[in-house]
Protein backbone atom coordinates (compact mmCIF):
# COMPACT_ATOMS: atom_id res chain seq x y z
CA UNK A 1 -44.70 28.57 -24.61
CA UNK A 2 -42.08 29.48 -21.65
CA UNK A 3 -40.65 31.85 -23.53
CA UNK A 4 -44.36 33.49 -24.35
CA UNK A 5 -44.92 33.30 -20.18
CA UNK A 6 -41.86 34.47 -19.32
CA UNK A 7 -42.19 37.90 -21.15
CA UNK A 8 -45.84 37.89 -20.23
CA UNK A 9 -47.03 37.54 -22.84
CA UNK A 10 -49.14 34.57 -21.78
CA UNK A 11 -51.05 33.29 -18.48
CA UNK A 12 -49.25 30.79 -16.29
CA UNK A 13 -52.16 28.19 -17.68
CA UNK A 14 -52.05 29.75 -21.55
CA UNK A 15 -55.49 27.91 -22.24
CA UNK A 16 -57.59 30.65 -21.82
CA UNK A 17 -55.41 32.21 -24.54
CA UNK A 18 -54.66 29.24 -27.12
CA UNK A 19 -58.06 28.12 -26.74
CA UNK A 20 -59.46 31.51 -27.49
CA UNK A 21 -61.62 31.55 -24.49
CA UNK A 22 -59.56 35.11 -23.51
CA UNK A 23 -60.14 36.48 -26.95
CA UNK A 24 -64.29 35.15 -26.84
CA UNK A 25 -64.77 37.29 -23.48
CA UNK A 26 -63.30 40.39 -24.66
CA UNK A 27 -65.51 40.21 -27.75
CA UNK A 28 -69.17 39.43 -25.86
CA UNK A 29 -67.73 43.22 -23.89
CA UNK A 30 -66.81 45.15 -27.27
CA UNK A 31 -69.96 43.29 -28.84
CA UNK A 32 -72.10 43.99 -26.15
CA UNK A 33 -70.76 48.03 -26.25
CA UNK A 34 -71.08 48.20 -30.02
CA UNK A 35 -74.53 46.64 -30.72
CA UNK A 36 -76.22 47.75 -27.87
CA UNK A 37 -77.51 44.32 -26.37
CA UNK A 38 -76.05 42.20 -23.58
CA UNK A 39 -73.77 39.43 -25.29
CA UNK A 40 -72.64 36.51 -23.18
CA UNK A 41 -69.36 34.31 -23.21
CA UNK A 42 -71.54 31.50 -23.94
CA UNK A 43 -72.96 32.91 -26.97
CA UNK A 44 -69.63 33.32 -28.86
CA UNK A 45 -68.58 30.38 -31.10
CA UNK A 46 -64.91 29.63 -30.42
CA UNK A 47 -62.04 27.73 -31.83
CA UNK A 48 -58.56 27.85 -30.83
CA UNK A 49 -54.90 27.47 -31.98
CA UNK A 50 -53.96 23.88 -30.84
CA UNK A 51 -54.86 22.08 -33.93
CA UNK A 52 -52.57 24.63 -36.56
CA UNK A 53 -49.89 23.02 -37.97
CA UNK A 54 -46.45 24.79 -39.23
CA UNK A 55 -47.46 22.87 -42.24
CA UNK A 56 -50.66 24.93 -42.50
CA UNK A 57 -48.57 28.13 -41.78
CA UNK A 58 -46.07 27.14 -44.91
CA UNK A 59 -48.86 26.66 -47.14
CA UNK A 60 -50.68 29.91 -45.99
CA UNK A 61 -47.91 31.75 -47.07
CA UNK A 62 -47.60 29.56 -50.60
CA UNK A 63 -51.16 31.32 -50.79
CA UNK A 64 -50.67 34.50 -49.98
CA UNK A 65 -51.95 34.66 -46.19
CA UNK A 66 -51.20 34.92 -42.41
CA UNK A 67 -52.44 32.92 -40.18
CA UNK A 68 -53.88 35.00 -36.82
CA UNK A 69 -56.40 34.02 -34.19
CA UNK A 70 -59.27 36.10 -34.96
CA UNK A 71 -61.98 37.65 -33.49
CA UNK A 72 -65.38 38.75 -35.37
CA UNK A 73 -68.51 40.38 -34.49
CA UNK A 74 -70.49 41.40 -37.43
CA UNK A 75 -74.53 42.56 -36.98
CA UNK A 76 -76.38 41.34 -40.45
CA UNK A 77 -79.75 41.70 -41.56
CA UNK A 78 -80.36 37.77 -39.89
CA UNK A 79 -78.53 38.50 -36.21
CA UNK A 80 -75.08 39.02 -34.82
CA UNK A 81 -72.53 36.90 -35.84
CA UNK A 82 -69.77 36.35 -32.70
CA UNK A 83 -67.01 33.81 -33.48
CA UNK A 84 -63.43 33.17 -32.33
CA UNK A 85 -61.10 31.36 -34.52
CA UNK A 86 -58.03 30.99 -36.70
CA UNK A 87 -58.21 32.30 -39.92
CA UNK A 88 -55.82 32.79 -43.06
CA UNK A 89 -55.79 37.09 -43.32
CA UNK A 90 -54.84 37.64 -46.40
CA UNK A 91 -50.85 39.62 -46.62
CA UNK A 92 -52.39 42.23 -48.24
CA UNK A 93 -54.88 43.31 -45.49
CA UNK A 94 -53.49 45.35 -42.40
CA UNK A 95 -54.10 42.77 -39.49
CA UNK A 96 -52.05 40.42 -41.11
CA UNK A 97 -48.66 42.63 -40.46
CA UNK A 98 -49.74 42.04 -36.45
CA UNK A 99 -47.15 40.50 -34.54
CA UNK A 100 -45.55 39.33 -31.33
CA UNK A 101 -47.05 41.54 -28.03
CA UNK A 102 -49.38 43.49 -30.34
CA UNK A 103 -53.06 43.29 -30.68
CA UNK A 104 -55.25 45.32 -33.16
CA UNK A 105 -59.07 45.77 -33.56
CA UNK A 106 -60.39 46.80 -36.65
CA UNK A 107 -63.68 48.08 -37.94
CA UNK A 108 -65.94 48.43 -40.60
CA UNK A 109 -68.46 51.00 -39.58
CA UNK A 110 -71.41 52.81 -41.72
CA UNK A 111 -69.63 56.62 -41.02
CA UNK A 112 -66.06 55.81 -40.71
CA UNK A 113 -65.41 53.30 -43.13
CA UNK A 114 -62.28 51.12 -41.85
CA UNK A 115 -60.24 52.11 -38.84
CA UNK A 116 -57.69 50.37 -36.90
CA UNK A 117 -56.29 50.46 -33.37
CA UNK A 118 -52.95 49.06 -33.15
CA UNK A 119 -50.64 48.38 -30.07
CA UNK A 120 -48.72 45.93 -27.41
CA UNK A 121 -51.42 43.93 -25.58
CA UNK A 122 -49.28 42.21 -22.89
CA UNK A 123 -45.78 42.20 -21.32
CA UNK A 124 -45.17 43.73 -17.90
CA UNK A 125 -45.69 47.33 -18.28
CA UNK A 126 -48.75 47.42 -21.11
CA UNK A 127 -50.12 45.46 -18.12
CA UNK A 128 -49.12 47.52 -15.28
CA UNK A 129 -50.87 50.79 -16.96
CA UNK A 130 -53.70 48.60 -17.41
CA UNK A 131 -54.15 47.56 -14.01
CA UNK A 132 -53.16 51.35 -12.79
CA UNK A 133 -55.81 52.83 -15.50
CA UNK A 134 -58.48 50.66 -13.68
CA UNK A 135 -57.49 51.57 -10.29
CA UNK A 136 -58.07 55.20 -11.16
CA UNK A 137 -61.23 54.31 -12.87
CA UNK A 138 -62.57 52.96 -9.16
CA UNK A 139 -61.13 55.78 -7.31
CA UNK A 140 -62.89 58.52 -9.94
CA UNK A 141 -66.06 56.16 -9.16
CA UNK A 142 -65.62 56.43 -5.41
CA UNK A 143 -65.45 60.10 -5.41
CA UNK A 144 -68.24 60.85 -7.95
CA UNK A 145 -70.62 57.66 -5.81
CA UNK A 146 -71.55 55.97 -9.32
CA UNK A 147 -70.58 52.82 -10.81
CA UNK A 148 -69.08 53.91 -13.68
CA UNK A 149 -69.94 56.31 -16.81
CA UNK A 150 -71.48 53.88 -19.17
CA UNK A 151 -75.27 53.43 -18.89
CA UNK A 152 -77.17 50.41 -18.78
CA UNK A 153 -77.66 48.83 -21.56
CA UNK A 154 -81.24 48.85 -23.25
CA UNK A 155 -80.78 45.47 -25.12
CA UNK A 156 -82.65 45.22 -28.44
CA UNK A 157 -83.68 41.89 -28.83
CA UNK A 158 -81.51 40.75 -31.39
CA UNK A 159 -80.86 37.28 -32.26
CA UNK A 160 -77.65 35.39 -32.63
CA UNK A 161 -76.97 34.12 -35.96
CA UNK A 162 -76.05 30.27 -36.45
CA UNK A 163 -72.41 29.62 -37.16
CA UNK A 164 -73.26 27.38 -39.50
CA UNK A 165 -75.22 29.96 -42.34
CA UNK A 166 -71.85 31.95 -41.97
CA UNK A 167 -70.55 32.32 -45.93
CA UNK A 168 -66.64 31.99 -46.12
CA UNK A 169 -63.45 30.87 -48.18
CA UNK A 170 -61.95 27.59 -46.48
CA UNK A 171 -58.95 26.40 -46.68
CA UNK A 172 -59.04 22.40 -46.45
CA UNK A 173 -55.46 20.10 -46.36
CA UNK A 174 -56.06 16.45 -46.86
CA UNK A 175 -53.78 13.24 -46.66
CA UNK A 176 -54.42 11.04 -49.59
CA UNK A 177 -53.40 8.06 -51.77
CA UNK A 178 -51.19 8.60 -54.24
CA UNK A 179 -52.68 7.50 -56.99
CA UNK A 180 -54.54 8.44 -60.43
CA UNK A 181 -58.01 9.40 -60.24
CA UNK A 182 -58.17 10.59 -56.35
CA UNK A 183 -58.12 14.38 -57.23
CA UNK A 184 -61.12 13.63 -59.84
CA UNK A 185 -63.12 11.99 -56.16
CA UNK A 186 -61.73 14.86 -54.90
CA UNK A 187 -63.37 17.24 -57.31
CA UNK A 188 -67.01 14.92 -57.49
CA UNK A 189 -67.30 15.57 -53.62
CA UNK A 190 -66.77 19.08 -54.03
CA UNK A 191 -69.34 19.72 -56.70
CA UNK A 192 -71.92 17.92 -54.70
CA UNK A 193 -71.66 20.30 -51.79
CA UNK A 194 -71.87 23.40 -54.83
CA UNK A 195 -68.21 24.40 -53.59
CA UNK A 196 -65.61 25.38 -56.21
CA UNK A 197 -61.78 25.32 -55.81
CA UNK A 198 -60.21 28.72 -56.14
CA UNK A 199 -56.54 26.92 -55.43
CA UNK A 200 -54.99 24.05 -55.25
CA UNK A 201 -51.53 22.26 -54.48
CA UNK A 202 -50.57 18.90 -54.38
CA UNK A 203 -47.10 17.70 -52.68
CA UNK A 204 -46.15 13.86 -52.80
CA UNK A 205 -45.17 13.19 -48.80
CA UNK A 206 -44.31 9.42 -49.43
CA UNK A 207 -44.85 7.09 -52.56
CA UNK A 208 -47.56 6.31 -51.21
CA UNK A 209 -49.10 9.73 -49.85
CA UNK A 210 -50.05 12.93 -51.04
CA UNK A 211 -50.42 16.04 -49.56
CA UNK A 212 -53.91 17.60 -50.64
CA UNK A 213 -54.15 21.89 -49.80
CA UNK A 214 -57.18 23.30 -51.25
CA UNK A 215 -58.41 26.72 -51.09
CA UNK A 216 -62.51 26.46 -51.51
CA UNK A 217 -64.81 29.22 -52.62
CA UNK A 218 -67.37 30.78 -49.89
CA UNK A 219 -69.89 28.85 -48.76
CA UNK A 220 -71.52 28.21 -45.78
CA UNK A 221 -69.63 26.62 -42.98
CA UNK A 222 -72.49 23.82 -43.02
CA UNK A 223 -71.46 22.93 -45.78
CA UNK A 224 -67.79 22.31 -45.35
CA UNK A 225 -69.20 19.81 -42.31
CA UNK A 226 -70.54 18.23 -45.11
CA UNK A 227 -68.01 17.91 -47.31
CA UNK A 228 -65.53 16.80 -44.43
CA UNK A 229 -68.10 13.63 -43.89
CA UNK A 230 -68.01 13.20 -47.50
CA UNK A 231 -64.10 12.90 -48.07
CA UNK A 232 -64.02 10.95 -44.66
CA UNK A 233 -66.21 8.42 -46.39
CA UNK A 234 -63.98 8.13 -49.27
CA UNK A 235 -60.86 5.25 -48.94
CA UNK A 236 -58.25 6.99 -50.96
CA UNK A 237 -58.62 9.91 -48.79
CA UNK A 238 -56.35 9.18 -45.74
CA UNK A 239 -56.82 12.10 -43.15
CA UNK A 240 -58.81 15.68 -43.54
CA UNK A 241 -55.60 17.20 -41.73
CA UNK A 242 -57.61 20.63 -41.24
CA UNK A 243 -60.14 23.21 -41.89
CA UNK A 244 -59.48 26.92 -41.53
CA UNK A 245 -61.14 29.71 -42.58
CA UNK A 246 -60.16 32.43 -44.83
CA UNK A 247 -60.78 36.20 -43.52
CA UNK A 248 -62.23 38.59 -46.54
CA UNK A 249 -59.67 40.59 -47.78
């Protein structure tokens, strides 16, 4: 994490950035600007990085993903949908080939189909012509007496939509005995939540342990809460290790 604050690439307290709390505030602006009602920090769900493990990483790349701390605002038919979190991008889709300094925002619009704007996010002089850009910005809004050119928002009252009716892949990695008949528990708790398994790999860690990564068909995210309780109640399972989400290709 030096390394990240030396180049500037991170604050001198990073937890507004591994937390996601940095990424949550710039989406309730570009959310706000896009959907034409006044989003909130507070009504962004976030998760950050701190609980990925580079065991997590090495098995998102067994399946054919990247792991990047995402940011999605989607309008549906039910609400908005505003989240922050880590999610496995599939290799094939063009945020997954961001790295290091750069950031990216893509969209899906109605007219334009997909678009993407790509470039460096932080380091000393992205940030300088940042700063300088808004300094100009105040001294254009001195001379022209206004407070800038975008008007006020006429918020349609649209709701938020509940993180937990949000449909998507998971990808679960469990601790385990290692012994016969624990995938078939596995599998029995998995059709009682009506969630299939797309992948799976198992890795012995120990004699005694096995390494459980599963990648889960879309389903709600309320239902993956349940299924976590429901392999935390069983004894052979040793540890749900962790839960991320897998971004639509």
């Amino acid at each position: 994490m030096e390394r990240f604050q030396d180049l500037g690439y991170a604050e001198a307290d990073p937890t507004a950035d591994v937390e996601g709390l940095d990424a949550a505030r710039k989406l309730a602006i570009l959310a706000s600007i896009s959907f034409n009602r006044r989003i909130f920090f507070e009504d962004v769900t976030v998760e950050g990085i701190t609980k990925i493990d580079t065991e997590d990483i090495s098995y998102g790349k067994e399946f054919g993903y990247n792991i990047k701390l995402i940011g999605i605002a989607k309008e549906t038919s039910k609400g908005l949908s505003l989240n922050v979190y880590p999610a496995f991008v599939p290799l094939t889709h063009p945020l997954a080939s961001v790295r290091g300094s750069y950031n990216a925002i893509y969209i899906k619009g109605n007219g334009i189909d997909d678009a993407m704007f790509y470039g460096r996010g932080a380091g000393s002089l992205p940030t300088g012509s940042s700063v300088v850009s808004d300094i100009m910005e105040v001294a254009k809004n001195i001379a022209f007496e206004s407070t800038g050119r975008f008007k006020p928002f006429y918020f349609d009252q649209k709701e938020i939509y509940s993180p937990g009716k949000i449909q998507s892949s998971y990808y679960i990695r469990l601790a385990v005995d290692n012994k016969t008949g624990v995938l078939a528990k596995i599998a029995t708790k998995l059709a009682e939540q009506k969630i299939s398994v797309l992948s799976i790999v198992q890795r012995n860690k120990d004699p005694e342990t096995a390494v459980l990564a599963i990648v889960t068909s879309k389903c709600p995210h309320s239902y993956i809460l349940n299924l976590i309780d429901s392999f935390n109640s069983l004894r052979s399972v040793k540890e749900v290790s962790s839960v991320i989400r897998i971004m639509e290709a």
